[in-house]
C-alpha atoms as a PDB file:
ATOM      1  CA  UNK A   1      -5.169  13.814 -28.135  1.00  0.00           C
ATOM      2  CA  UNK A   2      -1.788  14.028 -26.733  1.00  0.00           C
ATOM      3  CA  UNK A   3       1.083  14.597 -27.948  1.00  0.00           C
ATOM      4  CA  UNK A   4       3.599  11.854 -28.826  1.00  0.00           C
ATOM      5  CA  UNK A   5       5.679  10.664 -25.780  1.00  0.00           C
ATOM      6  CA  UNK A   6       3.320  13.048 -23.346  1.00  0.00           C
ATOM      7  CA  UNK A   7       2.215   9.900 -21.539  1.00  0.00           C
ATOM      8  CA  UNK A   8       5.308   8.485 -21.277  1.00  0.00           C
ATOM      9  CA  UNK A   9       6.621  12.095 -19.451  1.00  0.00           C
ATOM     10  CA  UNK A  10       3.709  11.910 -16.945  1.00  0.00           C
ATOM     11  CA  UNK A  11       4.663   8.678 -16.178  1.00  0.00           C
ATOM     12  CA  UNK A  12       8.261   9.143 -15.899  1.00  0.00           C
ATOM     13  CA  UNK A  13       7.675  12.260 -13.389  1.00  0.00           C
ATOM     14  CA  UNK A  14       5.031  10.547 -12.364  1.00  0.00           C
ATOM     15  CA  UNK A  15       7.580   7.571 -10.851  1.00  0.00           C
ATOM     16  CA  UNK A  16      10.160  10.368  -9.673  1.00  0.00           C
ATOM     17  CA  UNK A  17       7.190  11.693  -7.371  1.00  0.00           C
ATOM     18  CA  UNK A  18       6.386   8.521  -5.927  1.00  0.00           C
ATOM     19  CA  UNK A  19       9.898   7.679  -5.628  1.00  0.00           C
ATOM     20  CA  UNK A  20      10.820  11.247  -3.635  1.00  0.00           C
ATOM     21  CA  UNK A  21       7.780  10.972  -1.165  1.00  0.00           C
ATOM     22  CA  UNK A  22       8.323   7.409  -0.603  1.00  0.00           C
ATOM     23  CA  UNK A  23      12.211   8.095   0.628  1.00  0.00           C
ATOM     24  CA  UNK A  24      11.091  11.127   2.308  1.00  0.00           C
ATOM     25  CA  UNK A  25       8.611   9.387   4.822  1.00  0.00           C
ATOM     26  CA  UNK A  26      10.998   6.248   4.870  1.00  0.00           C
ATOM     27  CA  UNK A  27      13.480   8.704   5.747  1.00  0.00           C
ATOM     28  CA  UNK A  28      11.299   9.610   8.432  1.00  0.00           C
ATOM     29  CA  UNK A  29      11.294  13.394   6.831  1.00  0.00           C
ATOM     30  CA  UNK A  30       7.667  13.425   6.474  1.00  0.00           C
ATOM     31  CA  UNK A  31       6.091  11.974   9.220  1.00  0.00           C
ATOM     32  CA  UNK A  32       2.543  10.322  10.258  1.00  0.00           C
ATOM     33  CA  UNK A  33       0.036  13.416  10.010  1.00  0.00           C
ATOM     34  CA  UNK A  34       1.709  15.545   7.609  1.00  0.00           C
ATOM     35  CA  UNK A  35      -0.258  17.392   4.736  1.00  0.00           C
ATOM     36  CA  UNK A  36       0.912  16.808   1.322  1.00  0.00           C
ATOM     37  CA  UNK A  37       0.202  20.000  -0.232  1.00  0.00           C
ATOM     38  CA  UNK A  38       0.416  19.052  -4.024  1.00  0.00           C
ATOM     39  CA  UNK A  39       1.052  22.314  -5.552  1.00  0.00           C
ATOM     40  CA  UNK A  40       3.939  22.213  -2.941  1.00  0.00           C
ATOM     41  CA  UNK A  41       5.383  19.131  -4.029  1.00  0.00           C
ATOM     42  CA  UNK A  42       4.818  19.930  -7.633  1.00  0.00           C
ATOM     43  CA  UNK A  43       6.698  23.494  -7.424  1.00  0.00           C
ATOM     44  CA  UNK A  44       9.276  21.355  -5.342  1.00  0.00           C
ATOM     45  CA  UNK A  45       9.745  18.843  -8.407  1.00  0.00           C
ATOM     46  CA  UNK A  46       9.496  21.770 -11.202  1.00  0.00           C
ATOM     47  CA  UNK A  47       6.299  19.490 -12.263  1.00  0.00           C
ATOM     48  CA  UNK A  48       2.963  20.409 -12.795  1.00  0.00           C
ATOM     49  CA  UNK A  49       0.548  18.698 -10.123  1.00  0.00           C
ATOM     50  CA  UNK A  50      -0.721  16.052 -12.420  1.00  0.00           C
ATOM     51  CA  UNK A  51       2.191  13.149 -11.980  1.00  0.00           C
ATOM     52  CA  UNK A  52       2.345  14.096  -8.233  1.00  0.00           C
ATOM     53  CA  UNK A  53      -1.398  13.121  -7.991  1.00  0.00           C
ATOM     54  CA  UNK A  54      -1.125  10.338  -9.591  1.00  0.00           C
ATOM     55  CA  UNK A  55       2.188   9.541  -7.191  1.00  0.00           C
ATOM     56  CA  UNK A  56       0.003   9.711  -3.889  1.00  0.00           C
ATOM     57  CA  UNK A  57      -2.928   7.993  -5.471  1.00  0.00           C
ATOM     58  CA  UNK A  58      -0.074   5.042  -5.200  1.00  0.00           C
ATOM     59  CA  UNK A  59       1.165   5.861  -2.316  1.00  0.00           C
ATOM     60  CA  UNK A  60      -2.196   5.729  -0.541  1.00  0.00           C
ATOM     61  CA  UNK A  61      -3.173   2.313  -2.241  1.00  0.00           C
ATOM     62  CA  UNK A  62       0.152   0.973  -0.309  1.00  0.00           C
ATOM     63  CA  UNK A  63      -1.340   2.309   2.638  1.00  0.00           C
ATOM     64  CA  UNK A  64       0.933   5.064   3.124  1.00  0.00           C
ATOM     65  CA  UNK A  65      -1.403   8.170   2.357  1.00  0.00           C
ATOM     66  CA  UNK A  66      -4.675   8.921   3.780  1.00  0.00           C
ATOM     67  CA  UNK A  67      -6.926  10.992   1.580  1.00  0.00           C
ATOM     68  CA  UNK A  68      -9.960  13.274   3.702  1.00  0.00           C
ATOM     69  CA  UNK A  69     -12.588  14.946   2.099  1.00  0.00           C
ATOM     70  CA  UNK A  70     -11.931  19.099   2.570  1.00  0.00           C
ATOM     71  CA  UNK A  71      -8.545  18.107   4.407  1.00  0.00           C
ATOM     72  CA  UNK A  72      -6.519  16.493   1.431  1.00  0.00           C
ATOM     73  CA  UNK A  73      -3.580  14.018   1.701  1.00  0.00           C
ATOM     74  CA  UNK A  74      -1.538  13.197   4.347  1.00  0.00           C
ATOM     75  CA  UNK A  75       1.031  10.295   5.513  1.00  0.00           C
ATOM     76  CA  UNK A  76      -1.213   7.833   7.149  1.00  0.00           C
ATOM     77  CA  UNK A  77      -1.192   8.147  11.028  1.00  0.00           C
ATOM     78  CA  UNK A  78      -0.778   4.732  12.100  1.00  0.00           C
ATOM     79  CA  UNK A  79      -3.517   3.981  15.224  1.00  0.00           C
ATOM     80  CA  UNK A  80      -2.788   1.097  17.606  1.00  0.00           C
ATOM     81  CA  UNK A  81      -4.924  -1.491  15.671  1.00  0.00           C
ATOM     82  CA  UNK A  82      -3.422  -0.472  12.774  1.00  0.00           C
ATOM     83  CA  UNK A  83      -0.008  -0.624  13.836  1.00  0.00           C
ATOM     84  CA  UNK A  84      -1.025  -4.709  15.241  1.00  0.00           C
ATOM     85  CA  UNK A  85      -1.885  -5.248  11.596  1.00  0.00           C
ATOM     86  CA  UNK A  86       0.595  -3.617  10.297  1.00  0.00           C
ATOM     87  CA  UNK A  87       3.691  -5.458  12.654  1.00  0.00           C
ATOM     88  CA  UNK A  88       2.018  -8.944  12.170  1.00  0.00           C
ATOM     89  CA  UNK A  89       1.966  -8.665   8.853  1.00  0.00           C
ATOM     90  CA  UNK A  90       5.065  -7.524   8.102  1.00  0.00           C
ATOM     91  CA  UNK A  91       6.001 -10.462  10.771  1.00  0.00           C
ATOM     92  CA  UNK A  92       5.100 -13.270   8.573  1.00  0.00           C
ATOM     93  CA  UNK A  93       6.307 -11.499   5.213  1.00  0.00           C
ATOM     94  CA  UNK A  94       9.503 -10.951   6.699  1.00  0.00           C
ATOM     95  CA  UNK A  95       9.882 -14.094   8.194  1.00  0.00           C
ATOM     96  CA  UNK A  96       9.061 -16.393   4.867  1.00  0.00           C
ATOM     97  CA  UNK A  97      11.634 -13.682   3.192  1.00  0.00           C
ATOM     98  CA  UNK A  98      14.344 -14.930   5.599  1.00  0.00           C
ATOM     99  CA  UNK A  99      13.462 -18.324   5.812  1.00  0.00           C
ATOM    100  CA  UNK A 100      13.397 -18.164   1.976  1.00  0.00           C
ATOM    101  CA  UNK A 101      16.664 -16.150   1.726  1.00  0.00           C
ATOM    102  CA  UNK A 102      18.363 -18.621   4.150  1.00  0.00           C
ATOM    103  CA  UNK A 103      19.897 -21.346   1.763  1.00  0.00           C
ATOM    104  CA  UNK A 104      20.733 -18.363  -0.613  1.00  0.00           C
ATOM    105  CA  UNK A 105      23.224 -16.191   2.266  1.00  0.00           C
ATOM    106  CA  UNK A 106      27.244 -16.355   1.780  1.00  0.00           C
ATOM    107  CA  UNK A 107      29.564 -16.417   4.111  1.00  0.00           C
ATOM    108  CA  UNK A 108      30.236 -13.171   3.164  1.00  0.00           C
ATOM    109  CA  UNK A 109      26.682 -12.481   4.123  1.00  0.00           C
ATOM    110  CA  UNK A 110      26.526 -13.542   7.580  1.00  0.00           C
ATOM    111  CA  UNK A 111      30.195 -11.895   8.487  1.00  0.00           C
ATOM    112  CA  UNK A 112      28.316  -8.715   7.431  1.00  0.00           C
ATOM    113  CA  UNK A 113      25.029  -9.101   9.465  1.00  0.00           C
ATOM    114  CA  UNK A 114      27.238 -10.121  12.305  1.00  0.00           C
ATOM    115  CA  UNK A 115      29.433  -7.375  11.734  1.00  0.00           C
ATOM    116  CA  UNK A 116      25.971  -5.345  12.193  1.00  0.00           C
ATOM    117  CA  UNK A 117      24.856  -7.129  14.904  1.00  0.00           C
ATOM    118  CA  UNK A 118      28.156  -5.995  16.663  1.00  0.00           C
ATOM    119  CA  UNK A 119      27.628  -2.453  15.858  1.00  0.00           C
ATOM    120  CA  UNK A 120      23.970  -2.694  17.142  1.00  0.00           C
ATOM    121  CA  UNK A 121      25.481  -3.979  20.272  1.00  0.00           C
ATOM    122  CA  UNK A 122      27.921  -1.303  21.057  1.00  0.00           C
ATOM    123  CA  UNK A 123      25.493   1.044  20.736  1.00  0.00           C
ATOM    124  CA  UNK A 124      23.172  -0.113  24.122  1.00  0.00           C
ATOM    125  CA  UNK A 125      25.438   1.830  26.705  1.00  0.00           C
ATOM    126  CA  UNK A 126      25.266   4.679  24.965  1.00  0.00           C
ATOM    127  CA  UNK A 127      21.521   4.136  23.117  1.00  0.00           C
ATOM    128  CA  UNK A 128      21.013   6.429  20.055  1.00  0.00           C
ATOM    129  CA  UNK A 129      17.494   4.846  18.900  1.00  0.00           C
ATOM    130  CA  UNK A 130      17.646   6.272  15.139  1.00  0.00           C
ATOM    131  CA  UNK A 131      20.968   5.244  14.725  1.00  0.00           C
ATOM    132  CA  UNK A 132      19.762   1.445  16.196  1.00  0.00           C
ATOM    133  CA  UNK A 133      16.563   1.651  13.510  1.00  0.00           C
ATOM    134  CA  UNK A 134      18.837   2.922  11.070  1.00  0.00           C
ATOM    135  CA  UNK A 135      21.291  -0.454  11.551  1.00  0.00           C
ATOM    136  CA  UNK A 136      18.527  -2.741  12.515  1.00  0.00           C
ATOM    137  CA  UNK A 137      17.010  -2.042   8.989  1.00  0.00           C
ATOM    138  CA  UNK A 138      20.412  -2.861   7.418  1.00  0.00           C
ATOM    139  CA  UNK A 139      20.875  -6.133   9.389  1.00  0.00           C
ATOM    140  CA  UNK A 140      17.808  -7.497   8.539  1.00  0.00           C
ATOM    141  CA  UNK A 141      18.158  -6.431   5.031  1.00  0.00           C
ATOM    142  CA  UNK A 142      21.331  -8.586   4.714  1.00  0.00           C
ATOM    143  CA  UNK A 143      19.171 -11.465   5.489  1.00  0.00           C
ATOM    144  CA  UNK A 144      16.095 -10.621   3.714  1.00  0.00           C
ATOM    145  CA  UNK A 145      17.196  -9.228   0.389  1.00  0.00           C
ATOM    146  CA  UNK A 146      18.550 -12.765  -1.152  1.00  0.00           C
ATOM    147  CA  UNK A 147      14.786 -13.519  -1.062  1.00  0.00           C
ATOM    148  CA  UNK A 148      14.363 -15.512  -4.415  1.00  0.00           C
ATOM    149  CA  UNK A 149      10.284 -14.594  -4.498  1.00  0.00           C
ATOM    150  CA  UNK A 150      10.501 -10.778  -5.761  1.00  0.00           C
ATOM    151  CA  UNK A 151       6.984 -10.364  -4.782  1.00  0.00           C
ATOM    152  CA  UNK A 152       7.332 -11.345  -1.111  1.00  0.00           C
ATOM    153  CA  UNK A 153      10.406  -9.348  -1.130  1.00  0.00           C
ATOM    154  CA  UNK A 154       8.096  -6.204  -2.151  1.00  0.00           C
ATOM    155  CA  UNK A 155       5.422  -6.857   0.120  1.00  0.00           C
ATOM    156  CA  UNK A 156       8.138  -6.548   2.986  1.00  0.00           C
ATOM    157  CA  UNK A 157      10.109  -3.504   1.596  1.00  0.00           C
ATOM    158  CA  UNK A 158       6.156  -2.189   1.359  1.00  0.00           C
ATOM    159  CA  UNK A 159       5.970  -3.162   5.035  1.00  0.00           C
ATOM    160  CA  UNK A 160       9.135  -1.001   6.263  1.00  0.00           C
ATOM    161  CA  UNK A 161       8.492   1.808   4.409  1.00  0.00           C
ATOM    162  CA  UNK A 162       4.480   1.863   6.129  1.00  0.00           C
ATOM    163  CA  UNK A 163       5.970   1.322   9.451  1.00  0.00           C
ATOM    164  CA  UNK A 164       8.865   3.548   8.817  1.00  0.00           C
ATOM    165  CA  UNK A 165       7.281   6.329  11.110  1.00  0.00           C
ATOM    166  CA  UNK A 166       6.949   4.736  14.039  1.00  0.00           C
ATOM    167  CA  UNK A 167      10.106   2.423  13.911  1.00  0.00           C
ATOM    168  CA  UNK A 168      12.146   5.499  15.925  1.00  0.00           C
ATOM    169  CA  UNK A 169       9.378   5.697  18.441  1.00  0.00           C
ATOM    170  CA  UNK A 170       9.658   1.576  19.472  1.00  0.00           C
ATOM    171  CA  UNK A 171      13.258   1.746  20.367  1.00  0.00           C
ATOM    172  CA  UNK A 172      12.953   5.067  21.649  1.00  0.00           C
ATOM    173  CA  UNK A 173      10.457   4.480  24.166  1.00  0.00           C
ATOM    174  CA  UNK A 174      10.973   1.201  24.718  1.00  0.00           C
ATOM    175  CA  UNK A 175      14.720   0.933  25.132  1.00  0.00           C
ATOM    176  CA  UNK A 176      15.095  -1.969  26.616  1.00  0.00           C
ATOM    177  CA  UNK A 177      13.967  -4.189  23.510  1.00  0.00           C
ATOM    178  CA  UNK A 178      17.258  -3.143  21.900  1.00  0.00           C
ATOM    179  CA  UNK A 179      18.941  -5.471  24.120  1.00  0.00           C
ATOM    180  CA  UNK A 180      16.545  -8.235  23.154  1.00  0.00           C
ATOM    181  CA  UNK A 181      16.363  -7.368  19.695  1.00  0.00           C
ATOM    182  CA  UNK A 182      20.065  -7.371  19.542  1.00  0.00           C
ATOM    183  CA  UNK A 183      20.137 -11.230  21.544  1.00  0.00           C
ATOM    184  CA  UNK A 184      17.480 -12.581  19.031  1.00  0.00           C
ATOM    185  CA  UNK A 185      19.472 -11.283  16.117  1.00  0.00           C
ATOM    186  CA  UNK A 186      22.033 -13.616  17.575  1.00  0.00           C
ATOM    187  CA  UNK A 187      19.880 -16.533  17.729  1.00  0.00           C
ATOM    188  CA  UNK A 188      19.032 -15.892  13.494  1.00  0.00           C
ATOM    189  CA  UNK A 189      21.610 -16.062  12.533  1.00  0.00           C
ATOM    190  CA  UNK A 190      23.047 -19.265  14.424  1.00  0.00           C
ATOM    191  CA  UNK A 191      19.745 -20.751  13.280  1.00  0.00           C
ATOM    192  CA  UNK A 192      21.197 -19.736   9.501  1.00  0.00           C
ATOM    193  CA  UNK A 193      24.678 -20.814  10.076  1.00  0.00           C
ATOM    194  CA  UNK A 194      24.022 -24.077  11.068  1.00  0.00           C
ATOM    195  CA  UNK A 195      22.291 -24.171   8.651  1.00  0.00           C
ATOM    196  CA  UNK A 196      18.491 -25.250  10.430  1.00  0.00           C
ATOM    197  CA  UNK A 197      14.973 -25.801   8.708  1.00  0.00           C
ATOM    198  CA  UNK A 198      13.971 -23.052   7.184  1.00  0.00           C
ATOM    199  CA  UNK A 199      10.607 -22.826   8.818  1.00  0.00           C
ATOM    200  CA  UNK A 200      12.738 -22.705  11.636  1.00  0.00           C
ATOM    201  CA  UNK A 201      14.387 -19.698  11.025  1.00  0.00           C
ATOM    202  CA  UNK A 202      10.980 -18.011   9.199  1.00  0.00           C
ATOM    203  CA  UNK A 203       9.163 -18.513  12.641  1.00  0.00           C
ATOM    204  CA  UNK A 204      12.230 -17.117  14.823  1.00  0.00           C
ATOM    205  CA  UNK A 205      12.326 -14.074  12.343  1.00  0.00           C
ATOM    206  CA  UNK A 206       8.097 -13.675  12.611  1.00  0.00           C
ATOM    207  CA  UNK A 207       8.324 -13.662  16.596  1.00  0.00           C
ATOM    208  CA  UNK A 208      11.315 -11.222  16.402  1.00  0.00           C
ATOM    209  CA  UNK A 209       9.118  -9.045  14.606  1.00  0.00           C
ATOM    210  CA  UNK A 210       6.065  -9.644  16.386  1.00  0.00           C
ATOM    211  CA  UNK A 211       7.955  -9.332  19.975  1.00  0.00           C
ATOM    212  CA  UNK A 212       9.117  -5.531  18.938  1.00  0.00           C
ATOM    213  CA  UNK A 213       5.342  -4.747  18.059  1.00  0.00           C
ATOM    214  CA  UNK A 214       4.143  -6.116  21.578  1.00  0.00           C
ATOM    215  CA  UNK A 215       6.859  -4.352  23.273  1.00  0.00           C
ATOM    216  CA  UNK A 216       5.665  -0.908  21.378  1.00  0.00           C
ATOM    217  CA  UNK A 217       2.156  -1.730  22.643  1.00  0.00           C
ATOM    218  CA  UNK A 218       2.911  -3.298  26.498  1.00  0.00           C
ATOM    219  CA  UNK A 219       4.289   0.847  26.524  1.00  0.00           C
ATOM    220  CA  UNK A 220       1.697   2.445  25.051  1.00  0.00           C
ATOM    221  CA  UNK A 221      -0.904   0.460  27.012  1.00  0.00           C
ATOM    222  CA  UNK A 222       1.367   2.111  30.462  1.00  0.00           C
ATOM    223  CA  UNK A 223       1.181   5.522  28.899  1.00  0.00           C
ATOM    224  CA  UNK A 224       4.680   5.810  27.484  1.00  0.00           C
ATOM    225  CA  UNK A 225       4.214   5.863  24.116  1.00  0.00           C
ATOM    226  CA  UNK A 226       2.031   8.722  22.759  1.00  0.00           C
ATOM    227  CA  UNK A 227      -1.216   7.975  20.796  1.00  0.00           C
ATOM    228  CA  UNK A 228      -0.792  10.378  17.954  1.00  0.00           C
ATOM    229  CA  UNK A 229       1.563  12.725  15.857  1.00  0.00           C
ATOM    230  CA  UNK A 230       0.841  16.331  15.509  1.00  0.00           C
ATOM    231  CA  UNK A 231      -0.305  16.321  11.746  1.00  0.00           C
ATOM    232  CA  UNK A 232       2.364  19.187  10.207  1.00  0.00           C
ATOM    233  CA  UNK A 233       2.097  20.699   6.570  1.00  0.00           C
ATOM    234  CA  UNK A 234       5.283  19.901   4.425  1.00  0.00           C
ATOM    235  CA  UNK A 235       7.360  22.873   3.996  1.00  0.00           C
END
């Protein structure tokens, strides 16, 4: 039997596991292919490997661990059908999130994803694409996060965080859907100051969101964008 509180420790390190490998590959740290040595992690964590199990057995029923037989865990590469499920998706998720957030954003609000929007701009003459995904993510947070449905609004933080690997790569080699991201962005949030139908603005969100993911594939279909990610051990 165990001891009194021992479950709730395992489940409290248990959560700080999760939580650390789930920033690390949103952070882009741990990328599609690496190995997720667990004796690794745990020595990392000063935890024994049991919680840190127990963290990538939830990370990999969000989809964002793969577990092989005699290979072990590692952050799920994301393949080009995947990635088309994956983008559409996160496409309509998204886009009921905003339409849903869209009554709900201040003034306050929209100075602040315009503000963004700005930023995003100024950075096209001299492109920097992680420092675009890095502000794209906070522009459409601004417009997502007053989302009153808190389980649509974890199905598309779910959605980020599975895509986060490759959302470097789109901009990268595709540069010239920054512009049009950064035009579209424009067109939300008129849609949202005006005030329009929120299906409206859900379905211009969803093709935003779509229209990245068939830019990503238009250059991997002409041999620009690489197929796979060397799969690398953590360290």
């Amino acid at each position: 039997m165990n001891a009194p509180g021992t479950t709730a420790t395992t489940s409290s390190k248990s959560q700080l596991a999760y939580t650390h490998l789930r920033d690390r590959i949103a952070r882009h740290e741990l990328s599609p292919g690496y190995r997720l040595v667990l004796q690794s992690i745990a020595d990392e964590l000063a935890m024994s490997v049991v919680p840190v199990r127990e963290a990538i057995r939830r990370l990999e029923a969000e989809g964002l661990v793969t577990f092989e037989r005699n290979v072990g865990a590692r952050v799920a590469m994301v393949d080009a059908h995947g990635y088309v499920d994956a983008m559409q998706a996160l496409g309509v998720v998204e886009g009921a999130a905003t339409g849903l957030s869209a009554t709900g954003i201040s003034a306050a609000d929209l100075a602040r994803a315009t503000e963004v929007n700005d930023h995003l701009r100024s950075l096209l003459d001299h492109f920097d694409p992680h420092a675009f995904t890095a502000l794209n993510r906070q522009f459409h947070s601004v417009l997502f996060e007053s989302c009153p449905n808190r389980l649509l609004l974890d199905m598309v933080h779910r959605g980020w965080a599975q895509l986060s690997g490759l959302r470097d790569s789109t901009f990268a080699f595709v540069p010239g859907r920054a512009q049009q991201s950064v035009a579209e962005h424009t067109h939300i949030l008129d849609l949202i100051a005006r005030r329009a139908d929120p299906l409206e603005i859900e379905i211009a969100a969803r093709n935003h969101r779509w229209a990245t993911m068939q830019a990503f594939l238009d250059a991997r279909a002409d041999g620009a964008v690489p197929h796979q990610t060397r799969p690398r051990e953590t360290r």
